[in-house]
C-alpha atoms as a PDB file:
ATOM      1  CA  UNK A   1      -8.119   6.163  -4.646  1.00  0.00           C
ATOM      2  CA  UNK A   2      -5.478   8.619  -3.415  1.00  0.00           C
ATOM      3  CA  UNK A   3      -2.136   9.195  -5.887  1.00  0.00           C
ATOM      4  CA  UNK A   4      -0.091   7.274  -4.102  1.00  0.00           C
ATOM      5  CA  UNK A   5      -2.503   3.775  -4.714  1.00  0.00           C
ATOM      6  CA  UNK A   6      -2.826   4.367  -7.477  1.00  0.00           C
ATOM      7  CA  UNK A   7       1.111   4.385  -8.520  1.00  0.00           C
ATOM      8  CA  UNK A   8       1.455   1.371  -6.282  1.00  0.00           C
ATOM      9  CA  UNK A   9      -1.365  -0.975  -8.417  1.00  0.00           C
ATOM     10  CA  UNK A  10       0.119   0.555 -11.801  1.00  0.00           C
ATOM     11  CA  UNK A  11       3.455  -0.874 -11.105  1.00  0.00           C
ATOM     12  CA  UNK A  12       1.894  -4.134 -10.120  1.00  0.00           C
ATOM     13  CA  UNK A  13      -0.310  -4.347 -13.293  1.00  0.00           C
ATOM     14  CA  UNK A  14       2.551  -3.932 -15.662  1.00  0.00           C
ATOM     15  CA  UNK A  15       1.156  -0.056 -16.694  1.00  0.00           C
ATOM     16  CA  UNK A  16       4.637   1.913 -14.842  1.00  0.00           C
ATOM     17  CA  UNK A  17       7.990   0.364 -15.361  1.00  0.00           C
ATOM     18  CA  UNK A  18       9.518  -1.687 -12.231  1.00  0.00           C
ATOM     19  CA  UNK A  19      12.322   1.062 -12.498  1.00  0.00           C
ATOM     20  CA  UNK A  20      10.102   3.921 -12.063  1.00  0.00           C
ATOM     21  CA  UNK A  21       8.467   2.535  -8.965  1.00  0.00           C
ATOM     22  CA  UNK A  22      11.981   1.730  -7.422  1.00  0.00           C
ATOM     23  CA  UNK A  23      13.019   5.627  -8.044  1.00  0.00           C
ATOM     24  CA  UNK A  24       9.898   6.606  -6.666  1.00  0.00           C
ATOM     25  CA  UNK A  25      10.414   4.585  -3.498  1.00  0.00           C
ATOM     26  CA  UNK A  26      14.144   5.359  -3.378  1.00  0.00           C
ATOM     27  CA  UNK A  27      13.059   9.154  -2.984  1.00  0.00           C
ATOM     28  CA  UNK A  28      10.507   8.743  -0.412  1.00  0.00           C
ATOM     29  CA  UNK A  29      11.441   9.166   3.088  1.00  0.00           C
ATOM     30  CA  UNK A  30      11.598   6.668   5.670  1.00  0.00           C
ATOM     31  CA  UNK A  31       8.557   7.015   7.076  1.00  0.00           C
ATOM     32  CA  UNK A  32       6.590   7.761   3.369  1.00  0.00           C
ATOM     33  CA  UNK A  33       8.718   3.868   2.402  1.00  0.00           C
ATOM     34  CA  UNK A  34       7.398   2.487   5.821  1.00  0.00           C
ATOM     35  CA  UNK A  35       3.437   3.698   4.579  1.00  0.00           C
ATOM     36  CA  UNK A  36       4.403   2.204   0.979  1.00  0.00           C
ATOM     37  CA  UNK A  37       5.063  -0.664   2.047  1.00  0.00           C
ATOM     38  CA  UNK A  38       2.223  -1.053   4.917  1.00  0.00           C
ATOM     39  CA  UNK A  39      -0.377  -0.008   1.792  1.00  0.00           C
ATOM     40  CA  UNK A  40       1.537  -2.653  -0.114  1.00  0.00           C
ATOM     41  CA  UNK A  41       1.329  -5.003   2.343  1.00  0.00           C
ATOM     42  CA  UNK A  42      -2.910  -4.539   2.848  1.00  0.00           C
ATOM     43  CA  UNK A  43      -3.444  -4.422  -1.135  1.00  0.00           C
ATOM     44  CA  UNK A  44      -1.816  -8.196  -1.109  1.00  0.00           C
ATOM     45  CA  UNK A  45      -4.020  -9.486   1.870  1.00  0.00           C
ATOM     46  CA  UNK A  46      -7.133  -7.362   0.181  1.00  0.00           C
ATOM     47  CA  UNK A  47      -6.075  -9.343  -3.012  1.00  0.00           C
ATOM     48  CA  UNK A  48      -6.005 -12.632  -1.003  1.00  0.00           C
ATOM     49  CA  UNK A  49      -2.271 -13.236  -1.746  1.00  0.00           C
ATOM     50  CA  UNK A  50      -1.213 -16.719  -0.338  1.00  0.00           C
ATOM     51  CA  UNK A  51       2.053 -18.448   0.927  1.00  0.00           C
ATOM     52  CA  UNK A  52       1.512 -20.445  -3.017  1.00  0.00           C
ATOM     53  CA  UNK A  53       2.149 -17.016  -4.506  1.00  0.00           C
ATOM     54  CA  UNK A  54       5.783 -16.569  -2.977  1.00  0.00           C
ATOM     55  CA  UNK A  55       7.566 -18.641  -5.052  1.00  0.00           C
ATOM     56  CA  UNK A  56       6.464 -16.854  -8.308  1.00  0.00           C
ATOM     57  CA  UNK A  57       6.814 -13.790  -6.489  1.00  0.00           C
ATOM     58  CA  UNK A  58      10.242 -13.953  -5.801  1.00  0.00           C
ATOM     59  CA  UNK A  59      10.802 -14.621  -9.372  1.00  0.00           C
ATOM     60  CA  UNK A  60       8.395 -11.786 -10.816  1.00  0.00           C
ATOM     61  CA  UNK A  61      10.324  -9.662  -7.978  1.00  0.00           C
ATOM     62  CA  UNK A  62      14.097 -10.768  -8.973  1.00  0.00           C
ATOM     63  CA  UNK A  63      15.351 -11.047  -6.063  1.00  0.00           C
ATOM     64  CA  UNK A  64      17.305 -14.163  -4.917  1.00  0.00           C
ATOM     65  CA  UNK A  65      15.651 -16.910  -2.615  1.00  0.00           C
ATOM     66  CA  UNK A  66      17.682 -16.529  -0.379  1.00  0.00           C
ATOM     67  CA  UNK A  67      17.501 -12.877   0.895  1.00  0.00           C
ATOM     68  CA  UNK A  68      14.742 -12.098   3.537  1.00  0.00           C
ATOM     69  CA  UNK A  69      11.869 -10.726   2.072  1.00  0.00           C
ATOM     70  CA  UNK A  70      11.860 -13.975  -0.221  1.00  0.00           C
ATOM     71  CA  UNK A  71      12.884 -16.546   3.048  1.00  0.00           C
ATOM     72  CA  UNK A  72      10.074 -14.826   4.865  1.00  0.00           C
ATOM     73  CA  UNK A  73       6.881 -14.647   2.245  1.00  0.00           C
ATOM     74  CA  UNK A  74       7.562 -18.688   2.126  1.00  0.00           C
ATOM     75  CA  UNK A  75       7.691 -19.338   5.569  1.00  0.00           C
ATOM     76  CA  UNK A  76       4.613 -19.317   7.885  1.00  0.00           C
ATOM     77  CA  UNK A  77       1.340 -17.883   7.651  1.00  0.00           C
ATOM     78  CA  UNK A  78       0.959 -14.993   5.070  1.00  0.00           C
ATOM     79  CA  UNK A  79      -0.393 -12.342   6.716  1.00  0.00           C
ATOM     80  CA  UNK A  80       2.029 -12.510   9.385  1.00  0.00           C
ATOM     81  CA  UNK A  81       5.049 -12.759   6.698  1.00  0.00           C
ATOM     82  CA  UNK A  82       3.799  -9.771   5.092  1.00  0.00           C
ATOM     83  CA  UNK A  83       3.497  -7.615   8.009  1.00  0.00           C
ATOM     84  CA  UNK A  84       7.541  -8.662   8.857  1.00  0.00           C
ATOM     85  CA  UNK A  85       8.199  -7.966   5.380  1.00  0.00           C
ATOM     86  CA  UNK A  86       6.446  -4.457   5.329  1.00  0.00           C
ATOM     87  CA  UNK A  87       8.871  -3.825   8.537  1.00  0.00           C
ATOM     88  CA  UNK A  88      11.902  -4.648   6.993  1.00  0.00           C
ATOM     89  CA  UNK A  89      13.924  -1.698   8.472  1.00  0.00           C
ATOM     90  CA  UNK A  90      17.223  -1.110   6.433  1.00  0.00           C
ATOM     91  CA  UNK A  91      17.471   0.560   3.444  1.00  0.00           C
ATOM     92  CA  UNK A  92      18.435  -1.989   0.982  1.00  0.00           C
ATOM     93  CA  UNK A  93      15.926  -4.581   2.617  1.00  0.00           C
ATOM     94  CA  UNK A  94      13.398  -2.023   1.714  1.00  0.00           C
ATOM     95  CA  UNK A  95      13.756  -2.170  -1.500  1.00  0.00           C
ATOM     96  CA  UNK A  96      13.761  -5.974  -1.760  1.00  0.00           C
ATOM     97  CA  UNK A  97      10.465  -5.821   0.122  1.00  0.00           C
ATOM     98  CA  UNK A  98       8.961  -3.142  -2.373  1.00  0.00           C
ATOM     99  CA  UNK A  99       9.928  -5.427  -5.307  1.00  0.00           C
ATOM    100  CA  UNK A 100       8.266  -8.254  -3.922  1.00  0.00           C
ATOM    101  CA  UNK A 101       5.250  -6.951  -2.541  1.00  0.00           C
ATOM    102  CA  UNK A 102       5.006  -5.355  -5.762  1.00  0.00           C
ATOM    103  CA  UNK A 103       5.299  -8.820  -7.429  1.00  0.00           C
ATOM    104  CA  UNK A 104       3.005 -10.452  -5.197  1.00  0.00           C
ATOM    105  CA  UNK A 105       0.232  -8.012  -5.505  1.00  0.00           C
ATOM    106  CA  UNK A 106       0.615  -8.209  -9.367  1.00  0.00           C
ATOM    107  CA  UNK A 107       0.078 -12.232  -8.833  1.00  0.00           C
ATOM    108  CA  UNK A 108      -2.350 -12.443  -6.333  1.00  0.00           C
ATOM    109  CA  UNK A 109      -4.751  -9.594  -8.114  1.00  0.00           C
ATOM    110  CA  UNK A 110      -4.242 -10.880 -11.226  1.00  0.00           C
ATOM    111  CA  UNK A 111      -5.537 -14.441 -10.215  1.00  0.00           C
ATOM    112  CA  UNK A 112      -8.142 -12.281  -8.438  1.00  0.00           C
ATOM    113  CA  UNK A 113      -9.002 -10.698 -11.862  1.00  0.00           C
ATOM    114  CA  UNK A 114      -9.201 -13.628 -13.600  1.00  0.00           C
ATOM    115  CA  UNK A 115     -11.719 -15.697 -11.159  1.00  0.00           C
ATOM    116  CA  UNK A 116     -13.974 -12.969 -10.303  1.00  0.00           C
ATOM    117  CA  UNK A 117     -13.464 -10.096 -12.122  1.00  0.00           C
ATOM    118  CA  UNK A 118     -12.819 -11.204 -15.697  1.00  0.00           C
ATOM    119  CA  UNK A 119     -16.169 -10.230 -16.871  1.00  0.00           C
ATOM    120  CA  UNK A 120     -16.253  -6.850 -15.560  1.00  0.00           C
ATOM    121  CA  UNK A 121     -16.050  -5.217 -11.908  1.00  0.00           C
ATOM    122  CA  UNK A 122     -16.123  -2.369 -10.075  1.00  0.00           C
ATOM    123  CA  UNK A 123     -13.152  -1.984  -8.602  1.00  0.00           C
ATOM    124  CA  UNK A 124     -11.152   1.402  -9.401  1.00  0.00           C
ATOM    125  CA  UNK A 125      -7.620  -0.031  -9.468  1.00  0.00           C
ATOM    126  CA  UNK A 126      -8.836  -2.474 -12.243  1.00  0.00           C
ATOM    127  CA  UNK A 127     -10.037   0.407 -14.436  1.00  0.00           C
ATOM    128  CA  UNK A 128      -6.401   2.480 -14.369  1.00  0.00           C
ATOM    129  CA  UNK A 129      -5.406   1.722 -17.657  1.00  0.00           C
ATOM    130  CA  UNK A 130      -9.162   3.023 -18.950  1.00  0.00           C
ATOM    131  CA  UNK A 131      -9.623   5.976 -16.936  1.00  0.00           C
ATOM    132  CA  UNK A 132      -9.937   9.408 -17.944  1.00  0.00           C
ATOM    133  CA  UNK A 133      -5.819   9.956 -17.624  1.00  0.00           C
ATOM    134  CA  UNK A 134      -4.971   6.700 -19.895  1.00  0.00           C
ATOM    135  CA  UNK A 135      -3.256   6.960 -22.927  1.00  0.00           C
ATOM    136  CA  UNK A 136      -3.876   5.286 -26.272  1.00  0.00           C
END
């Protein structure tokens, strides 16, 4: 899992602060935010993330209800929401889009976790907080 994956799936277990993630994003350029959120975007459908997992998304995210990202992850089918969500061109729709991808990857995987992987698995970006770099 390349360093950039592995940052994304931190922030969405809880192991990086939502702050750090956002000033990591904030610095990337446009097209290195556009890749972001396209890995973003295929972590959630890899995670089977539904149109269920919007509404506590948006919350988890905290952003409004009312502002795109959140109008569009409720709307229609999910993995054509997410792939207008991971397109989201300006600047400060970017960053609503990060936070709720974010948010929705840290629902759907955890749900993931806890119906197939609760007794052990081997997928990498559920062993972060255990690998060789972890802290005590």
């Amino acid at each position: 899992m390349n360093e950039h994956a592995v940052l994304l799936n931190e922030l969405a277990q809880g192991l990086r602060p939502m702050a750090q993630g956002i000033d990591w994003f904030e610095n990337l350029s446009e097209d290195m935010q556009a890749a972001a959120l396209r890995d973003l975007y295929q972590f959630c459908i890899q995670a089977r993330a539904t149109k269920e997992d919007g509404p506590a998304s948006i919350r988890r995210a905290g952003i409004r209800p009312t502002h795109t990202p959140a109008v569009l992850i409720t709307r229609g089918r999910i993995d054509e929401q997410l792939a207008k969500i991971a397109s989201l061109a300006p600047q400060h729709e970017r960053i609503k889009a990060f936070r709720l991808l974010v948010a929705l990857l840290a629902v759907a995987d955890g749900r993931r976790r806890e119906r197939f992987c609760s007794h052990g698995c081997s997928h990498s970006w559920h062993h972060l907080d255990t690998g060789p770099d972890a802290t005590a």
